[in-house]
C-alpha atoms as a PDB file:
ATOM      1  CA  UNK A   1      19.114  18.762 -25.265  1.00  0.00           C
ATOM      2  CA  UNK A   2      19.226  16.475 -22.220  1.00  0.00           C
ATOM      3  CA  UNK A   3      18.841  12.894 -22.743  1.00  0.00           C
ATOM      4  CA  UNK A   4      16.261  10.763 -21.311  1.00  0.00           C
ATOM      5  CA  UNK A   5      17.314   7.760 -19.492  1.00  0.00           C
ATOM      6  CA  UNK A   6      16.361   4.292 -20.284  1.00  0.00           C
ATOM      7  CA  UNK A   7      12.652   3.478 -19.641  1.00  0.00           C
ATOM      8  CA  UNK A   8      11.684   2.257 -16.020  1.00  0.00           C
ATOM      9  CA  UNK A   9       8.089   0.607 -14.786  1.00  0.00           C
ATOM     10  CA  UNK A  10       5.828   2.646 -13.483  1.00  0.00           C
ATOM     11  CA  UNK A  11       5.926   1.171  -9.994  1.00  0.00           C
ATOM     12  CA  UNK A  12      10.050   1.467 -10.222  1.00  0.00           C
ATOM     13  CA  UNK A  13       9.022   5.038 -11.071  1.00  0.00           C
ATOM     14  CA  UNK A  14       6.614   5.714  -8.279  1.00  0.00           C
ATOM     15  CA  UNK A  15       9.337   3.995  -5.680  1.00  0.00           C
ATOM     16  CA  UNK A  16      11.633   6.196  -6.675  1.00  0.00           C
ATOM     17  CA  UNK A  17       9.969   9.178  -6.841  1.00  0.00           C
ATOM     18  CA  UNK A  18       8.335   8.508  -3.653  1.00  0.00           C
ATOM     19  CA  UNK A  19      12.063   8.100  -1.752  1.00  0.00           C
ATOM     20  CA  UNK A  20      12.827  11.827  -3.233  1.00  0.00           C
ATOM     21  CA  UNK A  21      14.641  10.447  -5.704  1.00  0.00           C
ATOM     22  CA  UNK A  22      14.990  13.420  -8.899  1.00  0.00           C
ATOM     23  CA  UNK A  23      13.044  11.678 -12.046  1.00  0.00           C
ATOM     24  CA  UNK A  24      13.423  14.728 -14.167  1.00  0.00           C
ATOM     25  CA  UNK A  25      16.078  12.383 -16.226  1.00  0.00           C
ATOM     26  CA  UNK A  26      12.812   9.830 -16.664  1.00  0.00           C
ATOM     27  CA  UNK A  27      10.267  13.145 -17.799  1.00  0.00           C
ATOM     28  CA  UNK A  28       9.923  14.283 -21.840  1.00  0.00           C
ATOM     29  CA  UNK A  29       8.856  18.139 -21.088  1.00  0.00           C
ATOM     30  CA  UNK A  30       8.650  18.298 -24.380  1.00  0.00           C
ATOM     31  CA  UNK A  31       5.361  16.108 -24.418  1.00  0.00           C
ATOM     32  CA  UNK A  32       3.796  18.462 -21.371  1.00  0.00           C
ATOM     33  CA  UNK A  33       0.753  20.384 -22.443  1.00  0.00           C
ATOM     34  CA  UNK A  34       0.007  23.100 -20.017  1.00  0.00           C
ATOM     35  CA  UNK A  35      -3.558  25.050 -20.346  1.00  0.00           C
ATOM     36  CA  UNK A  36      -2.932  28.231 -19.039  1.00  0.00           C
ATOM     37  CA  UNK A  37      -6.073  29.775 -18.788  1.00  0.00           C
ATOM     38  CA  UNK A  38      -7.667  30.017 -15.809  1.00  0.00           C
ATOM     39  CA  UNK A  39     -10.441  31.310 -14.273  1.00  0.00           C
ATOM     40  CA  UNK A  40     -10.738  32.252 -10.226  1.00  0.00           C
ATOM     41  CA  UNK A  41     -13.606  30.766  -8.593  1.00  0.00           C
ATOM     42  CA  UNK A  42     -14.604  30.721  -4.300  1.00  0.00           C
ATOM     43  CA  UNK A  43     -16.102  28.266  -2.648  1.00  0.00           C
ATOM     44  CA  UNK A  44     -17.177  28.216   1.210  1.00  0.00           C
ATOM     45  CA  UNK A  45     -15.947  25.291   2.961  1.00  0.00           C
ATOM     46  CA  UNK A  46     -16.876  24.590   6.971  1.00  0.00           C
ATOM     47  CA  UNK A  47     -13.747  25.040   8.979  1.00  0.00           C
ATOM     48  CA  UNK A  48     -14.076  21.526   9.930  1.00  0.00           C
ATOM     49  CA  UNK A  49     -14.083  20.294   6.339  1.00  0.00           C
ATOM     50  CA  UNK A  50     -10.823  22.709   5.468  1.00  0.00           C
ATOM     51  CA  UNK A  51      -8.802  21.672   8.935  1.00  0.00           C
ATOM     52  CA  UNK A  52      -9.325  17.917   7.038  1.00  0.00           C
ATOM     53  CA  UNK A  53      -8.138  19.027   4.011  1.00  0.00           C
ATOM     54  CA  UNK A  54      -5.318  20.914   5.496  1.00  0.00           C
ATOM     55  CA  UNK A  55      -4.074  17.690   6.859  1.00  0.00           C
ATOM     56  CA  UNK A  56      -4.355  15.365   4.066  1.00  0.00           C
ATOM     57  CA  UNK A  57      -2.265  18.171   2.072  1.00  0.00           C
ATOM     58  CA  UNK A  58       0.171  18.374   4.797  1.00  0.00           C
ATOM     59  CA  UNK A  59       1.062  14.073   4.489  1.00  0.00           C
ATOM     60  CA  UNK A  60       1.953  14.656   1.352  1.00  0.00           C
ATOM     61  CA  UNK A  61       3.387  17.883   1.391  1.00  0.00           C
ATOM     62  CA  UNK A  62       1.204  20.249  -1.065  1.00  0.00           C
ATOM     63  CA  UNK A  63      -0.700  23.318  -0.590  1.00  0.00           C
ATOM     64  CA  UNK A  64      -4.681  23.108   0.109  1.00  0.00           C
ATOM     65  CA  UNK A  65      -5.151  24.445  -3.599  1.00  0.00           C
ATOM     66  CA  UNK A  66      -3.196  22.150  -4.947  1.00  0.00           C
ATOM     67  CA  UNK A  67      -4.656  19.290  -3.101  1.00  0.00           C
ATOM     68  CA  UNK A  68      -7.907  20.434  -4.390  1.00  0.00           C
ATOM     69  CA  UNK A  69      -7.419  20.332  -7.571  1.00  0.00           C
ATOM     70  CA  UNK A  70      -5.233  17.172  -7.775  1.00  0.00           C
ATOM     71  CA  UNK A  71      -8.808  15.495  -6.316  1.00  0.00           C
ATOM     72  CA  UNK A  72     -11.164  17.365  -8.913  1.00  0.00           C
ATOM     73  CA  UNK A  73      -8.927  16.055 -12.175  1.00  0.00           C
ATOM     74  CA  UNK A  74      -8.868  12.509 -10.638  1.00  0.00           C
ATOM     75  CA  UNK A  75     -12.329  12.521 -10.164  1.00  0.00           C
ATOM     76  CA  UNK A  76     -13.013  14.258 -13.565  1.00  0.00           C
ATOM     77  CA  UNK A  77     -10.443  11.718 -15.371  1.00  0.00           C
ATOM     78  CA  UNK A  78     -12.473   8.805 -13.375  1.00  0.00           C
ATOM     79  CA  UNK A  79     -15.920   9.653 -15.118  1.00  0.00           C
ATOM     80  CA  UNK A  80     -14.332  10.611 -18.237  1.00  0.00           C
ATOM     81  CA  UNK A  81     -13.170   6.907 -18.414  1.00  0.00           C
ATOM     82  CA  UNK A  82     -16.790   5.916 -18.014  1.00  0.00           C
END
């Protein structure tokens, strides 16, 4: 079992992370809960609105998909918080 280095601040931790630096010595996997189920959905999007997207996940180097869904759980977590 690999052991976790010594706790950093969060902004040390983004910093890092954000200079490519590998934090896996800083993550507990053990505490990761992954919900596997999913279900496939479609949505339409006008070309304009996905060439926008497209860009915005190619600054910070994720798929379209990805990107997506990284928005949806902030804004979910945001009015969850409400």
């Amino acid at each position: 079992m690999k052991k976790l280095k010594s706790k950093i601040t969060s902004k040390e931790f983004d910093k890092d992370f954000d200079n490519g630096k590998d934090m896996a010595d800083f993550l507990d996997i053990k505490k990761v809960k992954v919900n596997k189920k999913v279900q496939r959905i479609n949505i339409d999007f006008p070309i304009s609105f996905i060439k926008k997207i497209d860009k915005e996940a190619q600054l910070i180097g994720v798929a379209r998909t990805a990107l997506i869904k990284m928005w949806l759980a902030e804004r979910l977590e945001r009015l969850n918080a409400n």
